[in-house]
Protein backbone atom coordinates (compact mmCIF):
# COMPACT_ATOMS: atom_id res chain seq x y z
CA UNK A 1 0.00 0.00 0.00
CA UNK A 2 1.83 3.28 -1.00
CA UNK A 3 1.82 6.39 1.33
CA UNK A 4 -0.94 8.47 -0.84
CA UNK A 5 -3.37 4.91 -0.39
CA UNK A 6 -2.96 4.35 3.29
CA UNK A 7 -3.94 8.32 3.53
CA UNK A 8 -6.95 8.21 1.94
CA UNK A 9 -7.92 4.92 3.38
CA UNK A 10 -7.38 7.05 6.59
CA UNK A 11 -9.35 9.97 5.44
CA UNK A 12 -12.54 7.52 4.66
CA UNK A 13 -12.44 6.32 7.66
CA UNK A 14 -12.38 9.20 9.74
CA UNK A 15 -15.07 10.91 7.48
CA UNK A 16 -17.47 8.14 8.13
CA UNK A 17 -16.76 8.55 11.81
CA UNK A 18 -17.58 12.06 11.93
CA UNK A 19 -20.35 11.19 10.14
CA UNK A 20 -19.16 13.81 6.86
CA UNK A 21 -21.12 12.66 4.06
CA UNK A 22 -19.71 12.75 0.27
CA UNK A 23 -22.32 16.01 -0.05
CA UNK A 24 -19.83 17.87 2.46
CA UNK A 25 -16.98 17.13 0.71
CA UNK A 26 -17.96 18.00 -2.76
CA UNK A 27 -18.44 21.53 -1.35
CA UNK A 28 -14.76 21.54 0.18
CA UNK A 29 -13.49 19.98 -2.99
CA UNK A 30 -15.68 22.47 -5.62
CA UNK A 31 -16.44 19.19 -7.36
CA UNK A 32 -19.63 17.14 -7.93
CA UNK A 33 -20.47 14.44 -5.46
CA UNK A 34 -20.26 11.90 -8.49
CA UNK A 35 -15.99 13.17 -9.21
CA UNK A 36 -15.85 12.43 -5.72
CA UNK A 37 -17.23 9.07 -5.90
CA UNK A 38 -14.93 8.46 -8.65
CA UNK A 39 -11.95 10.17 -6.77
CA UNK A 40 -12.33 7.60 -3.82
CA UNK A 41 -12.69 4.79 -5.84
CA UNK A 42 -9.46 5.39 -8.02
CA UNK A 43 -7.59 7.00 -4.92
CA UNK A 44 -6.12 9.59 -7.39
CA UNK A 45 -5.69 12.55 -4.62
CA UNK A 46 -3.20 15.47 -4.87
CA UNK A 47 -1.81 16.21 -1.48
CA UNK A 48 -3.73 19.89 -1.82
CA UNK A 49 -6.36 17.84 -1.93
CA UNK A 50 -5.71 15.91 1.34
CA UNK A 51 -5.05 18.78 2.71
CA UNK A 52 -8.39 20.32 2.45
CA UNK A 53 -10.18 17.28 3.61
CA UNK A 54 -8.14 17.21 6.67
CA UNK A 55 -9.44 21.23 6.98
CA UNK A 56 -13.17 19.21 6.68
CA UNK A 57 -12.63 17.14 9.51
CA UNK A 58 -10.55 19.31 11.71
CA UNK A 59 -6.78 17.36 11.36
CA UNK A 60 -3.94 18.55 10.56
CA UNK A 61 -1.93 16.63 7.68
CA UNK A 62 0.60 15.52 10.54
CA UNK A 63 -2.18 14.28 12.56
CA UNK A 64 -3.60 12.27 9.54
CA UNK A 65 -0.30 10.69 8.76
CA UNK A 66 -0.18 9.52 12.65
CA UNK A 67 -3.55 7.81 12.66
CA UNK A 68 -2.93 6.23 9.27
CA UNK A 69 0.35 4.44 10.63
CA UNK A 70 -0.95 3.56 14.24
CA UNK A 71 -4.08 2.01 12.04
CA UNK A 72 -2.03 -0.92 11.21
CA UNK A 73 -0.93 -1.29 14.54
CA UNK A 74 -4.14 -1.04 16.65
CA UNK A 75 -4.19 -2.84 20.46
CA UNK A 76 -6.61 -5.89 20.17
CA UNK A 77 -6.47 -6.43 23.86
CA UNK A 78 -5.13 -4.50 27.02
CA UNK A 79 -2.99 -5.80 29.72
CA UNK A 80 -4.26 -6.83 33.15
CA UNK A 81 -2.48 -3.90 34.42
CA UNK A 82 -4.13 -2.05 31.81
CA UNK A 83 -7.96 -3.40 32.76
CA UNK A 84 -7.09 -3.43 36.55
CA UNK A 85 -6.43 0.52 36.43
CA UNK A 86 -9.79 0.82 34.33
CA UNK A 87 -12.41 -0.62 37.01
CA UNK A 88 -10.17 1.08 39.80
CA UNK A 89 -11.60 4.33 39.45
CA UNK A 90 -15.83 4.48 37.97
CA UNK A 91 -14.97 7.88 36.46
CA UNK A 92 -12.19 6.31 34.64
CA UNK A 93 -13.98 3.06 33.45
CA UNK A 94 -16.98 5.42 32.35
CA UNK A 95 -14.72 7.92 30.44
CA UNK A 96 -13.12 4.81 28.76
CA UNK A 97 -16.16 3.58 27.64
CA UNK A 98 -18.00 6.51 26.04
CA UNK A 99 -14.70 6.98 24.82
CA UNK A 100 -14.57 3.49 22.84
CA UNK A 101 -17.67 4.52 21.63
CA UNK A 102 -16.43 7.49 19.72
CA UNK A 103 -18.34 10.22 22.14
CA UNK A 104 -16.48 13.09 22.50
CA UNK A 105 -15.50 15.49 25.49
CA UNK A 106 -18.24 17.51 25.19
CA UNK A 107 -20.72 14.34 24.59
CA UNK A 108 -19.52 13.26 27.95
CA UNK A 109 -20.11 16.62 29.64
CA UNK A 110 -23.58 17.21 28.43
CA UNK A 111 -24.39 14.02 29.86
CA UNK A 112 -22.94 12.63 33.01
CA UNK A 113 -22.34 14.68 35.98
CA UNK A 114 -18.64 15.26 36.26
CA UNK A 115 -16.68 18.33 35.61
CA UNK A 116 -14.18 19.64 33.00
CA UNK A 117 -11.24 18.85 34.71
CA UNK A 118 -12.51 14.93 36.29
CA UNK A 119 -13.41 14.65 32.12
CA UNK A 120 -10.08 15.73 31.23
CA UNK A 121 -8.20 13.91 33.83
CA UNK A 122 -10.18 10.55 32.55
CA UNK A 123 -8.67 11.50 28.83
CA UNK A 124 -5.02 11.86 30.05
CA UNK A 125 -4.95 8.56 31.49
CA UNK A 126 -6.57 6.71 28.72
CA UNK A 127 -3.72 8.31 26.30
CA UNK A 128 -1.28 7.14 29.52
CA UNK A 129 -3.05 3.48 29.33
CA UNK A 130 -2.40 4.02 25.77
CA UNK A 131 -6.22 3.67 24.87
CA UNK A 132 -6.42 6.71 23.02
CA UNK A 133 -4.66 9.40 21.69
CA UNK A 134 -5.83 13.37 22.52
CA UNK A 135 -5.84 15.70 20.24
CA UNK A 136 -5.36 19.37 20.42
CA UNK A 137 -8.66 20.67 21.03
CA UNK A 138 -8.99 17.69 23.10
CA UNK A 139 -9.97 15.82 20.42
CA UNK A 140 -9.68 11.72 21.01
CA UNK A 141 -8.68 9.43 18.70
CA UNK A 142 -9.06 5.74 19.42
CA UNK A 143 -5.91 3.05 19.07
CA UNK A 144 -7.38 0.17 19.57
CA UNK A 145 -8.87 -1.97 16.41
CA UNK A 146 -12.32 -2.61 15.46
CA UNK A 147 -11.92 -5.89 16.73
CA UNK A 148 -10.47 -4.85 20.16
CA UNK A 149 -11.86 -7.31 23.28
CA UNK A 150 -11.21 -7.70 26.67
CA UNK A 151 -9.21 -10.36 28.19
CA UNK A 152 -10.95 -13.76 28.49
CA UNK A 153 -10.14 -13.89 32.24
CA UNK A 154 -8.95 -10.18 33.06
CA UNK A 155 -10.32 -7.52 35.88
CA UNK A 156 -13.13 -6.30 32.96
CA UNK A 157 -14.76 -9.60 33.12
CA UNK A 158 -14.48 -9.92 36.45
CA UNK A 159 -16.33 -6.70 37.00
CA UNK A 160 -18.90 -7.38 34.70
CA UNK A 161 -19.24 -10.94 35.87
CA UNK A 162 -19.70 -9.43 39.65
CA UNK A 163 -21.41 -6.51 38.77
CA UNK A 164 -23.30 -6.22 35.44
CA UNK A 165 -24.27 -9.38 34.75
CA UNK A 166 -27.28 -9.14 37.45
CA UNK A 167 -27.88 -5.69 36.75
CA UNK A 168 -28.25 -6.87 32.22
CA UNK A 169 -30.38 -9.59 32.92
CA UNK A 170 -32.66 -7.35 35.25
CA UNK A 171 -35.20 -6.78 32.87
CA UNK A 172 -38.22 -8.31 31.40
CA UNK A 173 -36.61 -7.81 27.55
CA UNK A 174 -40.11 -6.49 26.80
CA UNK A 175 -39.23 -3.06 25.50
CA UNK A 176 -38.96 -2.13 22.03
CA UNK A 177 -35.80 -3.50 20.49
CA UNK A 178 -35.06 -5.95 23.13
CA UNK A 179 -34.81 -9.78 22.55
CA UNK A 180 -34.30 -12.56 24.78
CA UNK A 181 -33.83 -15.88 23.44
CA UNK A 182 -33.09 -19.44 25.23
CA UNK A 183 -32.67 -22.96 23.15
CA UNK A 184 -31.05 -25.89 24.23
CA UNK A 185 -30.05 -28.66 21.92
CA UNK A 186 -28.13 -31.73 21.74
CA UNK A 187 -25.28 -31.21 19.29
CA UNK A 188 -22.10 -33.33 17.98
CA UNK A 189 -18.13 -31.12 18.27
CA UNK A 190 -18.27 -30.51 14.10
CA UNK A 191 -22.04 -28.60 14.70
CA UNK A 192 -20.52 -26.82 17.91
CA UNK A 193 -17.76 -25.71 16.00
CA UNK A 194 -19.84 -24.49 13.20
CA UNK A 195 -21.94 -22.53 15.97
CA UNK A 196 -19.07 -20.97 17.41
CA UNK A 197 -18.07 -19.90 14.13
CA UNK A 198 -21.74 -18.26 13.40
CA UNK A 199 -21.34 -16.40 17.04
CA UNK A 200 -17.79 -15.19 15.81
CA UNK A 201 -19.43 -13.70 12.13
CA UNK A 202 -22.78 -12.38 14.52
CA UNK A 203 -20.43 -10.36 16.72
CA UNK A 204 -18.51 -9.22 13.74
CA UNK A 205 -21.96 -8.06 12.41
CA UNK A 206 -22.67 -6.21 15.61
CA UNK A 207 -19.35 -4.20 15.40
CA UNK A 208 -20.36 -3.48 11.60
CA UNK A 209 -23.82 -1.91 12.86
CA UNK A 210 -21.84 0.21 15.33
CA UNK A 211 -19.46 1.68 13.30
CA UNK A 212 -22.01 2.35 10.75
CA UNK A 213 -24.38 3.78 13.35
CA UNK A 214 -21.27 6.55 13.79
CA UNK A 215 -22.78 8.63 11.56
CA UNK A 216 -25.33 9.46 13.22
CA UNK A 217 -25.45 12.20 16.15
CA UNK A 218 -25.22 10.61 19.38
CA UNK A 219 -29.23 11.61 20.47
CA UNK A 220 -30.11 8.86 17.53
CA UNK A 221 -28.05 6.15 18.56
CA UNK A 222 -28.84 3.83 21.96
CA UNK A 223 -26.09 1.64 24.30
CA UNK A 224 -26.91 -1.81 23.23
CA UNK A 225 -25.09 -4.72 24.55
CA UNK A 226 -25.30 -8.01 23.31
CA UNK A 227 -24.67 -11.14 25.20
CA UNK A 228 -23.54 -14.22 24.03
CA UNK A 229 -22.89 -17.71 26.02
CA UNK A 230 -23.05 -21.21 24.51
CA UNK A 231 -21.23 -23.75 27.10
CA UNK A 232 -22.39 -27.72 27.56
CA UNK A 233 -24.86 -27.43 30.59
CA UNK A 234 -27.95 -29.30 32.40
CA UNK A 235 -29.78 -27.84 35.01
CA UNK A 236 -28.61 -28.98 38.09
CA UNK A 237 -32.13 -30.36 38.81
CA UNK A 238 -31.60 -32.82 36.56
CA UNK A 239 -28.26 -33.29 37.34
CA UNK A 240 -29.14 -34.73 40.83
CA UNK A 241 -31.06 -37.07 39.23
CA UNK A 242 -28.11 -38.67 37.11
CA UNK A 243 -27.47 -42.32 38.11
């Protein structure tokens, strides 16, 4: 991938996270939104060019060059020390959040009570942790990849383990949008495999929606979490009845 490709791979991607539609930059470029169809698909930019659609989305050319690198080299998973540090400290582990869904400063301000400066301190450790990167303007950029999970057995799944799961399956799943589904099934290693490899593409599908759902403003979008769990099991009922 030459230098000029990886930058406009960059720039699409951080247009469709600010939610800039082709529209906005036909105006910036003077050009019809069809030329810019055509000038994404070919990738034939001028660097004048880059320029002004960094302008568009508020980056300097430096600061485009940085994300484009660090996107090849995106954390998939933090340390224990990393996670630990998160659920020390609510603030933190709620900063962190919003922040790995692309809310910004302001976002966060508007609507949970903490101030300026408890926001701000959240941000600077997150870039510390290595999480994200701030901006001038305090600005965040994320560097972890689309495919980023917590550990298997780290201090994140504790905490949700002790304290959301309850508090996620408190609910009747009778509102608008949500689902609860239970089947049970007797099933040979090959179709377990298979199933595990349908949960895999469903979860990939799920980060799809969100980052697609970026382009909306934040009033139009909703926290949804989905939970999976497939593990061999019999209720224990039944289990005492086992010869």
């Amino acid at each position: 991938m030459t230098e000029i490709t990886q930058l406009v791979a960059t720039l699409k991607r951080q247009l469709k996270l600010q939610g800039k539609t082709y529209a906005q930059v036909a105006v910036a470029l003077g050009l019809s939104e069809a030329s810019v169809k055509r000038l994404f698909s070919g990738g034939q930019f001028t660097i004048e060019r880059i320029v002004i659609l960094c302008n568009l989305l508020g980056l300097t050319l430096a600061e485009l060059a940085q994300a484009a690198e660090a996107g090849g080299a995106r954390l998939r998973t933090l340390s224990a020390v990393q996670e630990k540090e998160l659920v020390s400290d609510t603030r933190l582990l709620l900063v962190a959040v919003c922040a790995l869904n692309h809310w910004s400063m302001a976002d966060m301000l508007a609507t949970y009570r903490m101030s300026e400066a408890q926001c701000l301190q959240g941000l600077l450790r997150l870039d510390r942790l290595g999480v994200i990167t701030l901006l001038p303007g305090n600005r965040i950029r994320l560097t972890v990849a689309r495919d980023f999970d917590w550990l298997p057995d780290g201090p994140i799944r504790h905490f949700f383990d002790t304290e959301g799961m309850a508090d996620f399956l408190d609910s009747r799943f009778a509102a608008s949008g949500d689902t609860l589904a239970f089947s049970h099934a007797m099933l040979t290693d090959a179709a377990l495999d298979k199933l595990h490899g349908e949960l895999r593409k469903l979860r990939a599908v799920f980060a799809e929606l969100h980052e697609a759902s970026l382009a909306s403003p934040l009033p139009k979008r909703r926290g949804s979490a989905l939970l999976l769990a497939l593990r061999e099991w019999e209720p224990a009922r039944f289990t005492a009845l086992r010869r």
